[in-house]
N, C-alpha and C. Protein backbone atom coordinates (compact mmCIF):
# COMPACT_ATOMS: atom_id res chain seq x y z
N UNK A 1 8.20 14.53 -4.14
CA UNK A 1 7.16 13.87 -3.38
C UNK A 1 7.70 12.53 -2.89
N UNK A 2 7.53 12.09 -1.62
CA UNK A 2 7.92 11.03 -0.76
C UNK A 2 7.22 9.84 -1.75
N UNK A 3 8.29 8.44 -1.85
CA UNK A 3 7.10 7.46 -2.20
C UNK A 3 5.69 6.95 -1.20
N UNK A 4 5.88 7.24 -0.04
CA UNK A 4 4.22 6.87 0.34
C UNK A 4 3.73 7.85 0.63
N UNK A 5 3.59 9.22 0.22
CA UNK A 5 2.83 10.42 -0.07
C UNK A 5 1.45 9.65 -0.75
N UNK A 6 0.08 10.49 -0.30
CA UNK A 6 -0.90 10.01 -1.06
C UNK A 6 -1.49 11.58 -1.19
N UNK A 7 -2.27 11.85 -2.36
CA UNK A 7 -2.03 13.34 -2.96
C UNK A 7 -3.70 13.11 -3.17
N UNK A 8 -4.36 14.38 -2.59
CA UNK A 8 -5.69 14.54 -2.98
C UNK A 8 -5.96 15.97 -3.76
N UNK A 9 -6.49 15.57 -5.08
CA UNK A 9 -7.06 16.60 -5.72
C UNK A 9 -8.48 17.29 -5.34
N UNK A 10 -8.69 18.23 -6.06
CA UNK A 10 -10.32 18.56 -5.66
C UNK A 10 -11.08 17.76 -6.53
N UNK A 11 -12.10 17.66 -6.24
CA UNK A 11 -13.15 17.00 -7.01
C UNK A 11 -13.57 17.59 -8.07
N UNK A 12 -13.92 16.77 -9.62
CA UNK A 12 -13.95 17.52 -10.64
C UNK A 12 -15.33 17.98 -10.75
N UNK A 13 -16.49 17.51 -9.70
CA UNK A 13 -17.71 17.44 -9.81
C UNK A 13 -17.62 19.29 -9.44
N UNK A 14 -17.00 20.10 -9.05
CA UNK A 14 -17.00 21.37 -9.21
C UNK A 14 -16.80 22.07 -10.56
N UNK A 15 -16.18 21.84 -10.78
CA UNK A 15 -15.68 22.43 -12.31
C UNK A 15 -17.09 22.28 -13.07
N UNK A 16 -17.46 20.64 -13.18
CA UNK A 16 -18.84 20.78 -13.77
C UNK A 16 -20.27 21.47 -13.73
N UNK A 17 -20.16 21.86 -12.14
CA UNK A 17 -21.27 22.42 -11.68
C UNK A 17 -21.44 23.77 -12.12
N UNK A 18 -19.75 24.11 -12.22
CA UNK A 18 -19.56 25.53 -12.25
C UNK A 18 -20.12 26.07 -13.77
N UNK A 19 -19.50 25.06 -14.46
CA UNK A 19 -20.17 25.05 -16.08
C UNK A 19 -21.29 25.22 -16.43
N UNK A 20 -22.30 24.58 -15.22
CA UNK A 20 -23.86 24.44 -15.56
C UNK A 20 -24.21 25.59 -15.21
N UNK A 21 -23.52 26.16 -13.87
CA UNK A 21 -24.31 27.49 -13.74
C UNK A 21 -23.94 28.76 -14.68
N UNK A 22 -22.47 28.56 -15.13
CA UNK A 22 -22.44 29.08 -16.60
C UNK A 22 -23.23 29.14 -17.45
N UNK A 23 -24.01 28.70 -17.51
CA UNK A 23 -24.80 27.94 -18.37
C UNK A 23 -26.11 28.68 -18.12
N UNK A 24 -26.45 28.36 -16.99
CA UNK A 24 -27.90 29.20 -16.48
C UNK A 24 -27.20 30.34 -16.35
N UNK A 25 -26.36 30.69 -16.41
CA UNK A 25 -26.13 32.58 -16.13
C UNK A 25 -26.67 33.02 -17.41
N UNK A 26 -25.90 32.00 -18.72
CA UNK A 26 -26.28 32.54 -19.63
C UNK A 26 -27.52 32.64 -20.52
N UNK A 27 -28.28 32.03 -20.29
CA UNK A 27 -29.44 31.85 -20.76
C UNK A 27 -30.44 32.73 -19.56
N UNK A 28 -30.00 32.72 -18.57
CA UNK A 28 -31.07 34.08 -17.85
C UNK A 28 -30.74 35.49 -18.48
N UNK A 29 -29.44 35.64 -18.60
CA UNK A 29 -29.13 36.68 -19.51
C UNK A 29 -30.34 37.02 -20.81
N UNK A 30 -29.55 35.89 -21.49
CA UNK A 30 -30.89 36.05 -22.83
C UNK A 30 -32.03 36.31 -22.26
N UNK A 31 -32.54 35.70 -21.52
CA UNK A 31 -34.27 35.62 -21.16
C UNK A 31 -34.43 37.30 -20.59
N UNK A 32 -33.27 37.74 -19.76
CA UNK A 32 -33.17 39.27 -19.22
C UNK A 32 -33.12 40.29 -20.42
N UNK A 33 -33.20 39.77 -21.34
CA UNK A 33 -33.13 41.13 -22.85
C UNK A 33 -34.72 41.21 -22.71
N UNK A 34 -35.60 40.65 -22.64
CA UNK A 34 -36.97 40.62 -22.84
C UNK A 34 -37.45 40.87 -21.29
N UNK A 35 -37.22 40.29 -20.86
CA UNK A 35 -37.72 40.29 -19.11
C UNK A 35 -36.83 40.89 -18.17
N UNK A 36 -36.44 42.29 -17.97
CA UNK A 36 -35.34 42.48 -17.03
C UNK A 36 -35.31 41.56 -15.60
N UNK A 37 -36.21 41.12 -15.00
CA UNK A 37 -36.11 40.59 -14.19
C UNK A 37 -35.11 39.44 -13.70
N UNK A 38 -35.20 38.68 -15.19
CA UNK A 38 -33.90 37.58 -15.56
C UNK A 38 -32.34 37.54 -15.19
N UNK A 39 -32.29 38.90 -15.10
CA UNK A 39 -31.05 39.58 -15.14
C UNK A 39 -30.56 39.10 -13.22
N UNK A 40 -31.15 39.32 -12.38
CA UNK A 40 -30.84 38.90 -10.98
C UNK A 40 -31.10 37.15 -11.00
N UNK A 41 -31.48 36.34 -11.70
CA UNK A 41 -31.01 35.21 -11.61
C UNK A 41 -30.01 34.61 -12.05
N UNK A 42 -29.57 35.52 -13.12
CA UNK A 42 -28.43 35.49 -14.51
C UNK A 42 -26.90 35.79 -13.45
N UNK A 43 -27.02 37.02 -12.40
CA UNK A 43 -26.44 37.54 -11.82
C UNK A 43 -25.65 36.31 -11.07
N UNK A 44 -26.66 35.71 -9.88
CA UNK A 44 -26.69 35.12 -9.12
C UNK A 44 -26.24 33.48 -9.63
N UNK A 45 -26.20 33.01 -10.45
CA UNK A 45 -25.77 32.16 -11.56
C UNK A 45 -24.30 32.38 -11.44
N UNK A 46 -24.33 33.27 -12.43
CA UNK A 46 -22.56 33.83 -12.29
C UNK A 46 -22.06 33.75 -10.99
N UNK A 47 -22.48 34.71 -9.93
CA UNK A 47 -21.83 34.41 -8.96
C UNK A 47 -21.44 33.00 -8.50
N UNK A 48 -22.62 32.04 -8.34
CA UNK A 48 -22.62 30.79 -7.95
C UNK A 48 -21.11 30.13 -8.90
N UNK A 49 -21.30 30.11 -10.07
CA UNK A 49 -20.60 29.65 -10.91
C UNK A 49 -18.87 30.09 -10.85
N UNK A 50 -18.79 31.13 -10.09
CA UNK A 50 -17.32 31.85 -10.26
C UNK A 50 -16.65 31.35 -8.96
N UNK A 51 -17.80 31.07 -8.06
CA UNK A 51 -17.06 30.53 -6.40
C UNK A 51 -16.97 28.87 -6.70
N UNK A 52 -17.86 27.91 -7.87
CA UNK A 52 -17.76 27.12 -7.61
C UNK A 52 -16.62 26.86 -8.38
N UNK A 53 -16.28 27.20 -9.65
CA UNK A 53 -14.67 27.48 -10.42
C UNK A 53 -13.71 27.72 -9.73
N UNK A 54 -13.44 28.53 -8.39
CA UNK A 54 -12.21 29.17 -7.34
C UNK A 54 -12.19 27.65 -6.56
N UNK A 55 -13.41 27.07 -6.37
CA UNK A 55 -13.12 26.08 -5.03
C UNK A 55 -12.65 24.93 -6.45
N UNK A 56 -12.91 24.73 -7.71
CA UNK A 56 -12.36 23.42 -8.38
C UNK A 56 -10.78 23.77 -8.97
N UNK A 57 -10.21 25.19 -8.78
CA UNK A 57 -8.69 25.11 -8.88
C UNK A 57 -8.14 25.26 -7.38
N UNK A 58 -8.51 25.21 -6.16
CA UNK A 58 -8.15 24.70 -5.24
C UNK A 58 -6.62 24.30 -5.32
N UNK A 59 -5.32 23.98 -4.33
CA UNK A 59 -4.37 23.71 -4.52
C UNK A 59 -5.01 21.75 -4.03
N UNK A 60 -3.61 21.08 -4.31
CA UNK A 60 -3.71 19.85 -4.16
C UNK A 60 -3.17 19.62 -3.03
N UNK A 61 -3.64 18.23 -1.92
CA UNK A 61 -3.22 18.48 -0.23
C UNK A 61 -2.23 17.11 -0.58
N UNK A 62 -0.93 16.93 -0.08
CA UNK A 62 -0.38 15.52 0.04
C UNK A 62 -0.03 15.34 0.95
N UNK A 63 -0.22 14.25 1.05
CA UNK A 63 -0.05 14.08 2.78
C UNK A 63 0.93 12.74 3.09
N UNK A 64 2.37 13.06 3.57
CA UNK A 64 3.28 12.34 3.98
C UNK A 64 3.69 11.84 5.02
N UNK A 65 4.69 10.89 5.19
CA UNK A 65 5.04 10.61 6.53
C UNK A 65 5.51 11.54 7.82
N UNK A 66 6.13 12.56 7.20
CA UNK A 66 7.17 13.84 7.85
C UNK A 66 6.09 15.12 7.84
N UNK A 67 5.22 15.06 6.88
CA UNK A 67 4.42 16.41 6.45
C UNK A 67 3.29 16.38 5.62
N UNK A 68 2.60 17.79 5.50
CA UNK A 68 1.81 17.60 4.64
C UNK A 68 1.97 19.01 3.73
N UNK A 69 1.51 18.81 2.84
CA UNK A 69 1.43 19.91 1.79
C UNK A 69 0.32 20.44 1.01
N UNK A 70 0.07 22.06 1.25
CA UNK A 70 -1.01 22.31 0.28
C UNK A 70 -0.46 23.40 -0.52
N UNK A 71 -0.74 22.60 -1.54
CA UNK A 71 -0.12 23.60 -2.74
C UNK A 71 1.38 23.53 -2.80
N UNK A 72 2.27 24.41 -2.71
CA UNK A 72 3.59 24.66 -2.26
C UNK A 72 4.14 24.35 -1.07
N UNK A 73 3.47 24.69 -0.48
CA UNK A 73 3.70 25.06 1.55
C UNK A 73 3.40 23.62 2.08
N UNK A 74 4.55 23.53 2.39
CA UNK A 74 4.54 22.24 3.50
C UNK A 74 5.01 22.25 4.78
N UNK A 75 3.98 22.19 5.33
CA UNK A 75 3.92 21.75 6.80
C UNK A 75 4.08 20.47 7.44
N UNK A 76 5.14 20.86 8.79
CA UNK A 76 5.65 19.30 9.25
C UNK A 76 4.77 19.55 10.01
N UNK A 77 4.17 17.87 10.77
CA UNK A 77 3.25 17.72 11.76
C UNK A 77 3.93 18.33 12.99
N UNK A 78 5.13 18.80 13.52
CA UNK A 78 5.33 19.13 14.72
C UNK A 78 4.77 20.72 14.51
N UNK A 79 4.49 21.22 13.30
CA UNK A 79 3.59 22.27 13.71
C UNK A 79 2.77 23.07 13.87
N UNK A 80 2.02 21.95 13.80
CA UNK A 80 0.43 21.92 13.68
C UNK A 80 0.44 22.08 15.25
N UNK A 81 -0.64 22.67 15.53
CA UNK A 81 -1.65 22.58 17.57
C UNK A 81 -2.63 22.57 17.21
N UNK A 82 -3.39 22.90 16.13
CA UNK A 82 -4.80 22.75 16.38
C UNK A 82 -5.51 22.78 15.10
N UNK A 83 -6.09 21.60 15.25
CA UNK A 83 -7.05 21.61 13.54
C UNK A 83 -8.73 22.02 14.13
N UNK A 84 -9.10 23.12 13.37
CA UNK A 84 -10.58 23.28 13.94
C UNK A 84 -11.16 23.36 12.37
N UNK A 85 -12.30 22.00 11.96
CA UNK A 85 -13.39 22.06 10.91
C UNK A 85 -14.59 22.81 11.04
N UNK A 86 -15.21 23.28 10.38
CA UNK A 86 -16.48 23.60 10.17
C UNK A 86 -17.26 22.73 10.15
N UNK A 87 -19.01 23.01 9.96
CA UNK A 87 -19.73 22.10 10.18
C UNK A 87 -19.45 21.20 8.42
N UNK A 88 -19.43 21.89 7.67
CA UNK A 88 -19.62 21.84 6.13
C UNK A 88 -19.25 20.17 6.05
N UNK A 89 -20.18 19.56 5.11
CA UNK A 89 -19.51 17.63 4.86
C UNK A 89 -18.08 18.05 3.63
N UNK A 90 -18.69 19.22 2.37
CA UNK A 90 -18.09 19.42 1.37
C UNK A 90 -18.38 20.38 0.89
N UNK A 91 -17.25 21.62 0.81
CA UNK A 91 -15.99 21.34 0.98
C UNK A 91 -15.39 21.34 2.35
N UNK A 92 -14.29 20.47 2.59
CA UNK A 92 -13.97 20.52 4.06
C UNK A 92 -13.11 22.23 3.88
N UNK A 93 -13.80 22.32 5.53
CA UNK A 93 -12.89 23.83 5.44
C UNK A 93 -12.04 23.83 7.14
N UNK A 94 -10.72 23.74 7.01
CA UNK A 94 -10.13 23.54 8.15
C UNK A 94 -9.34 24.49 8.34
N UNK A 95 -9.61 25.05 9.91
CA UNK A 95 -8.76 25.74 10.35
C UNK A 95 -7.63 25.47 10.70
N UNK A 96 -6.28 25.79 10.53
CA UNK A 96 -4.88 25.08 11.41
C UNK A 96 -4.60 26.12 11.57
N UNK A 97 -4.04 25.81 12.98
CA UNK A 97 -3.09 26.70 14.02
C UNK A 97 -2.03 26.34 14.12
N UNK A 98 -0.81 26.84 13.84
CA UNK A 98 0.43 26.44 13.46
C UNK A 98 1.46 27.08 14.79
N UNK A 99 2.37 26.83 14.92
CA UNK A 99 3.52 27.40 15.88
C UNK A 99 3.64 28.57 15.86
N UNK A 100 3.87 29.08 16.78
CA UNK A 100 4.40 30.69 16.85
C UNK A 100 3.19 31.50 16.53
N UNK A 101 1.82 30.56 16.74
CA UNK A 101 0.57 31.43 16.37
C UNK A 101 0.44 32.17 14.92
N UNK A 102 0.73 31.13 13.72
CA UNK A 102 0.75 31.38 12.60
C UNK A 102 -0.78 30.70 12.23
N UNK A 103 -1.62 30.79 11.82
CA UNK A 103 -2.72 30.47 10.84
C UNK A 103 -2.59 29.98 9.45
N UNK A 104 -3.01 28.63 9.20
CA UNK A 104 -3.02 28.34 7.87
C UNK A 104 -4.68 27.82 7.65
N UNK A 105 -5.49 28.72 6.51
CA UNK A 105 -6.95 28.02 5.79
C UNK A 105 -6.98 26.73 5.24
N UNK A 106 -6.94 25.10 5.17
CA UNK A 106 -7.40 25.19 4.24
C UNK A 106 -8.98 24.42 3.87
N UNK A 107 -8.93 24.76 2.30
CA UNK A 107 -10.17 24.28 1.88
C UNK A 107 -9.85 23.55 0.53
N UNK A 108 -10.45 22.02 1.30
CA UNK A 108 -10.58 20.65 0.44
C UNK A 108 -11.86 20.37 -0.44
N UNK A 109 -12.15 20.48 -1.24
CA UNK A 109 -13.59 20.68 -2.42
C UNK A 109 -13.41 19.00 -2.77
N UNK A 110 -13.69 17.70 -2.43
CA UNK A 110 -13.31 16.96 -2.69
C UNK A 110 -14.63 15.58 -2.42
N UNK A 111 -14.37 14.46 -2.95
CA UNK A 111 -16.23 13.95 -2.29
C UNK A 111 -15.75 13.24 -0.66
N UNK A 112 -17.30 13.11 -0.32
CA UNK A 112 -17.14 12.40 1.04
C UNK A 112 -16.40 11.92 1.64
N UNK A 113 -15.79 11.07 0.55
CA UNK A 113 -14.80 9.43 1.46
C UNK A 113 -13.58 10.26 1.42
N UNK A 114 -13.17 10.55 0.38
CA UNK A 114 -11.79 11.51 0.54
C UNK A 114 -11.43 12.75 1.51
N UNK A 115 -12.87 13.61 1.73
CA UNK A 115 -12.66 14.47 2.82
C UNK A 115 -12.47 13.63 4.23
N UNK A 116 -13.11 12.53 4.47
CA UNK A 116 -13.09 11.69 6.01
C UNK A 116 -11.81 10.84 5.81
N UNK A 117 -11.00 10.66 4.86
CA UNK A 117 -9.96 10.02 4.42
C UNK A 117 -8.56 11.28 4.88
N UNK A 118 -8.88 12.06 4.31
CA UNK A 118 -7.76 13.00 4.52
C UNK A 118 -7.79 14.30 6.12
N UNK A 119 -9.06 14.15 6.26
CA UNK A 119 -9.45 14.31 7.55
C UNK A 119 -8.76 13.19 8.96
N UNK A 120 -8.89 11.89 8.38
CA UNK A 120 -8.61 11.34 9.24
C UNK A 120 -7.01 11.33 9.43
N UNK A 121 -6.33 10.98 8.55
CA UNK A 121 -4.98 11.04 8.16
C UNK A 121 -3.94 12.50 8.66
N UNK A 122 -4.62 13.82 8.46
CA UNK A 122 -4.22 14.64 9.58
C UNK A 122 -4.47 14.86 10.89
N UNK A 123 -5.55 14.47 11.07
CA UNK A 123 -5.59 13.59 12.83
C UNK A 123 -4.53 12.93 13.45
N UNK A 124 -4.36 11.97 12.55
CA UNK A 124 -3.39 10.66 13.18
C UNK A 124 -2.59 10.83 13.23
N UNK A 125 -1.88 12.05 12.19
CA UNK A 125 -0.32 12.34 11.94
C UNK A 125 -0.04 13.86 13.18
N UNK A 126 -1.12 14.26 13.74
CA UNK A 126 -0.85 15.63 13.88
C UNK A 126 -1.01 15.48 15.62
N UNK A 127 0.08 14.59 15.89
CA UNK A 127 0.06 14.11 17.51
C UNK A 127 0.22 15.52 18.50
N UNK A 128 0.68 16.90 18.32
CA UNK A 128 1.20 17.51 19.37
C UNK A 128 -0.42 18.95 19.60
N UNK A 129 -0.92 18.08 18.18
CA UNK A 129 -2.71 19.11 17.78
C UNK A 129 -3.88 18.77 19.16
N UNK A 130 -4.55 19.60 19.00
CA UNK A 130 -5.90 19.48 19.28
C UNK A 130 -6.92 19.90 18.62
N UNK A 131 -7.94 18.46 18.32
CA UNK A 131 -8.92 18.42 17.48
C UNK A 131 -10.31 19.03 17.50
N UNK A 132 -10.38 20.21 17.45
CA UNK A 132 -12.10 21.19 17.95
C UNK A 132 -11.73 21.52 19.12
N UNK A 133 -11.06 21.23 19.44
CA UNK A 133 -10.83 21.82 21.47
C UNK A 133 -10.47 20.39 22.05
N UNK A 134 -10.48 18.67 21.18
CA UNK A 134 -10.15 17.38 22.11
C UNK A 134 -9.00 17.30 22.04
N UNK A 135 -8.20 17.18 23.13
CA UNK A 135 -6.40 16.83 22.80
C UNK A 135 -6.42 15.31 21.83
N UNK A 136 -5.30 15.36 21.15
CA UNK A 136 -4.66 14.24 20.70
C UNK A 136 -5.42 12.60 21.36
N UNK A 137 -4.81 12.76 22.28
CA UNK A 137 -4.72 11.20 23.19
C UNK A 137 -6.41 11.07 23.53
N UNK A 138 -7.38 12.40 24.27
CA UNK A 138 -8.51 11.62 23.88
C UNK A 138 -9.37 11.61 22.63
N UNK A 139 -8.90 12.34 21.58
CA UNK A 139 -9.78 12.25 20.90
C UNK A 139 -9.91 10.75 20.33
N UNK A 140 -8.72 10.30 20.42
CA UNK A 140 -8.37 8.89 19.90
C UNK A 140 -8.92 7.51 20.80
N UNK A 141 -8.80 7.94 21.93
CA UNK A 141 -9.28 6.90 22.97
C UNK A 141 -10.77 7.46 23.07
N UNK A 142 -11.61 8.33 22.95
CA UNK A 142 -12.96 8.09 22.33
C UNK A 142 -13.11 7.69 21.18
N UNK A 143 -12.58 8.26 20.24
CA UNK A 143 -12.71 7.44 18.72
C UNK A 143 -12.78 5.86 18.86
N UNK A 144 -11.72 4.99 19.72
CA UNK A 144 -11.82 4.15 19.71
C UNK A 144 -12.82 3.64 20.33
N UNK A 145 -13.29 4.26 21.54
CA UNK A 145 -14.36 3.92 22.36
C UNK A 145 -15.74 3.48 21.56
N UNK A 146 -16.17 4.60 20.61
CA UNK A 146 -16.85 4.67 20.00
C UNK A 146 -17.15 3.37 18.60
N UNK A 147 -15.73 3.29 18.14
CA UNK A 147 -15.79 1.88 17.34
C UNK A 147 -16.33 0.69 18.06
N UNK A 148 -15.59 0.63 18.91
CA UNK A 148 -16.05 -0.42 20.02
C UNK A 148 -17.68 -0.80 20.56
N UNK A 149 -17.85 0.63 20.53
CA UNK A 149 -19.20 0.34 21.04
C UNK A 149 -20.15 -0.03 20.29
N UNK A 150 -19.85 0.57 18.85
CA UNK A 150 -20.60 0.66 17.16
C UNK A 150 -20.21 -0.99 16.89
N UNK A 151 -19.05 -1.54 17.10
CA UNK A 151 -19.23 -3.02 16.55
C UNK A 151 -19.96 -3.91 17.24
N UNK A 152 -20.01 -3.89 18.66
CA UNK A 152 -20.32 -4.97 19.29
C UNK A 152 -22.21 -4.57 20.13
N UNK A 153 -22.37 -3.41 20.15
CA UNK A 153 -23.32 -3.46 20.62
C UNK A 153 -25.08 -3.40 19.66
N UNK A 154 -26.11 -3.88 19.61
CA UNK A 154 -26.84 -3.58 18.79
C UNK A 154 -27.81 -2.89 19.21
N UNK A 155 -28.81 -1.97 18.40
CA UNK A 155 -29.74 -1.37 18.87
C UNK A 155 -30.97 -1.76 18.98
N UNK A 156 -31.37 -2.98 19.44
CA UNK A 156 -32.16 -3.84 19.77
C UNK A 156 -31.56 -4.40 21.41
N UNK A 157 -30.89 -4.33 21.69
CA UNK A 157 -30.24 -5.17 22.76
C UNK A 157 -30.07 -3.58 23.81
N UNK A 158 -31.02 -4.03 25.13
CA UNK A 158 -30.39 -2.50 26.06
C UNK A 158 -29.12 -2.81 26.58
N UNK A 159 -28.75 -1.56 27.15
CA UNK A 159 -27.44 -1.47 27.37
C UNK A 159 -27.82 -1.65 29.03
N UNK A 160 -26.70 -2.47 29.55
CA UNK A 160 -26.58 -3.08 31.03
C UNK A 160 -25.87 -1.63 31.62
N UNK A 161 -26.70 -1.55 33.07
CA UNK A 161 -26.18 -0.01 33.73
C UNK A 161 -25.72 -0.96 34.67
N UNK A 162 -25.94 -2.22 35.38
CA UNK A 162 -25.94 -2.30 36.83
C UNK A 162 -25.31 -3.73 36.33
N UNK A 163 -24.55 -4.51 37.37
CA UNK A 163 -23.98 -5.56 37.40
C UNK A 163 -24.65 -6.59 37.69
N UNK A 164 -24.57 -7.98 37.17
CA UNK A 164 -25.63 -9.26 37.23
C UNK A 164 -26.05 -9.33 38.51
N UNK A 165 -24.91 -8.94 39.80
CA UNK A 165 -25.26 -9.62 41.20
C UNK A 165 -26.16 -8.23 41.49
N UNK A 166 -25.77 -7.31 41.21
CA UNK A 166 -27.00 -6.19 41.76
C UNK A 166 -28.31 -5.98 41.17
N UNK A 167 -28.27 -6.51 39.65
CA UNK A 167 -30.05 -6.91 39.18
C UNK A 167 -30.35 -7.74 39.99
N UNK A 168 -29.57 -8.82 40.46
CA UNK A 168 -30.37 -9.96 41.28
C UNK A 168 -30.60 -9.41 42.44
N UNK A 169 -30.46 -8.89 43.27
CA UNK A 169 -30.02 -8.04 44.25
C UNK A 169 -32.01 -7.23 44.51
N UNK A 170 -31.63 -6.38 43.58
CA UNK A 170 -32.64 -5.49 43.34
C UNK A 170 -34.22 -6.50 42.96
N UNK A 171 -34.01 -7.53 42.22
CA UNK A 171 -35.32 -8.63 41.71
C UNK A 171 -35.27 -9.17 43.46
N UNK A 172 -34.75 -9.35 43.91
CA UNK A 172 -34.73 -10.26 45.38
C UNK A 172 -35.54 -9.46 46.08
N UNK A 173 -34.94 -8.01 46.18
CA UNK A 173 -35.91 -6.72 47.49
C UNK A 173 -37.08 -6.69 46.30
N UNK A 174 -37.68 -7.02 45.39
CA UNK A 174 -38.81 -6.43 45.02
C UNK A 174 -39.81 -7.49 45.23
N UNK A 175 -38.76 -8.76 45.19
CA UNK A 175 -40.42 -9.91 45.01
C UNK A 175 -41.16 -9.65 46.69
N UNK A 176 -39.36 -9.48 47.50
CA UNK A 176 -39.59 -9.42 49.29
C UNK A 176 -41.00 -7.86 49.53
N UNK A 177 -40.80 -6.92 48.92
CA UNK A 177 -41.49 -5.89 48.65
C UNK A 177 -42.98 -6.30 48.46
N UNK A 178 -42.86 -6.64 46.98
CA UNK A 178 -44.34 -7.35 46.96
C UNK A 178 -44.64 -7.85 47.77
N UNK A 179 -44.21 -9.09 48.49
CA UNK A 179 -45.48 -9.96 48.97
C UNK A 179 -45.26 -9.76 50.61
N UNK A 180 -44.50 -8.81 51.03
CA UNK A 180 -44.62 -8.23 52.82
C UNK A 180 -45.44 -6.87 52.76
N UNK A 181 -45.03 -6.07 51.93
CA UNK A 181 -45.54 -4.63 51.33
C UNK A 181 -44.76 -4.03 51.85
N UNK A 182 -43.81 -3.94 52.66
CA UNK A 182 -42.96 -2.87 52.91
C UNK A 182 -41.03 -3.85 53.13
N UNK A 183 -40.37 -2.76 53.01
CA UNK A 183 -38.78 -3.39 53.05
C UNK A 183 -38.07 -3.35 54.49
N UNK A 184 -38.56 -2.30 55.30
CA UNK A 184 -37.63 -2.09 56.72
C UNK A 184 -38.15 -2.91 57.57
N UNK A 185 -36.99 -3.74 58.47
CA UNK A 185 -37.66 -4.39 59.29
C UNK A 185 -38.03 -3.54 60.71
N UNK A 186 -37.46 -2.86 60.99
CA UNK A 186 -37.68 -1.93 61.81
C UNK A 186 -39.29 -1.44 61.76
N UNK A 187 -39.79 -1.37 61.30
CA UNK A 187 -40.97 -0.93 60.99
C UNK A 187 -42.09 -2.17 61.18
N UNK A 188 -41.59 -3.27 60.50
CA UNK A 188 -42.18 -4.32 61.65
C UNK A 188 -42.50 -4.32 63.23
N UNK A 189 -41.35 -4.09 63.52
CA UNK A 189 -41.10 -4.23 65.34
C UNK A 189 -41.68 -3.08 65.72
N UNK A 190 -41.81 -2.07 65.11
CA UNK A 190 -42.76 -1.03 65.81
C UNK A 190 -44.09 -1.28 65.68
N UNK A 191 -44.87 -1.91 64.76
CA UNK A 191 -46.08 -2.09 64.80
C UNK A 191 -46.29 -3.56 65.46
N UNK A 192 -45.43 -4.19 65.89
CA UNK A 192 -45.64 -5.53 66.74
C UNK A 192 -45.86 -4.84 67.85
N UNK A 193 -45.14 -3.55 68.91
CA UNK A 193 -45.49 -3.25 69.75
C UNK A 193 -46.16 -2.34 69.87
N UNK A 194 -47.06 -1.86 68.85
CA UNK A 194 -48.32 -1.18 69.05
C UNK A 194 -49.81 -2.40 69.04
């Protein structure tokens, strides 16, 4: 592993969950010796509990200057083209499209900040990608757009469509509006000679 490799595990908050529904599998069980009915929540328990155990041994993603790695398999950023996410916050589930039209899954079980952390970090590294269908260069020059607009603008304050000299512009023909009642002068001179 590179020294500025930074290595994300899955989150252990799976493993635990998985335990609990262990847990309720087993005690619907018991309750299903007396009540068969128990038995389809007992079921459904287990199931829950066996997918949430698969997503907490997950491989580990590291992510380097040259590459990234999940599990074994490391991939250099030149060949990556296309990262496509799901809607999901957690677990992140990303599609990559690799060179030569190879497919790689993966799926990050990990909390919030670390999925938008390691999300972001294969973005930045994965210059020759496109992000959901945005190339490289704009997804970044909206991203930035977007900071920009998020720091400085507030949502109390409207947003200016038209330029200072053309509000004035527009306040000038309205007061003239008001107090003649109409704007064309042409329309003057025709009713002077009627």
């Amino acid at each position: 592993m590179e020294p500025t490799a930074e290595s994300f595990l899955p989150s252990r908050i799976y493993a635990r969950a998985g335990w609990f529904g262990l847990a309720g599998s087993a005690i619907c069980i018991l309750c299903g010796l007396r009540a068969p009915f128990a038995f389809i929540p007992g079921f459904l328990c287990g199931v829950t509990s066996a997918v949430l155990f698969w997503l907490a041994v997950q491989p580990r993603v590291v992510v380097s200057e040259n590459q990234f790695s999940i599990g074994d398999r490391a991939i250099s950023w030149r060949e990556v083209r296309e990262l496509n996410s799901s809607r999901l916050v957690s677990p992140l589930i990303l599609r990559i499209k690799l060179t030569n039209n190879r497919r790689k899954l993966l799926i990050y079980p990990g909390e919030p900040e670390r999925i938008s952390k390691l999300l972001y970090q294969l973005r930045k590294s994965s210059t020759l990608a496109t992000f959901d269908g945005v190339s490289y260069k704009d997804y970044w020059t909206w991203s930035s757009m977007g900071m920009l607009k998020g720091s400085h603008a507030s949502a109390d304050q409207p947003v200016r469509m038209i330029s200072q000299d053309d509000e004035e512009e527009i306040e000038r023909l309205y007061r003239q509006l008001k107090s003649v009642g109409h704007l064309d002068s042409r329309s003057d001179s025709k009713n002077d000679c009627e």
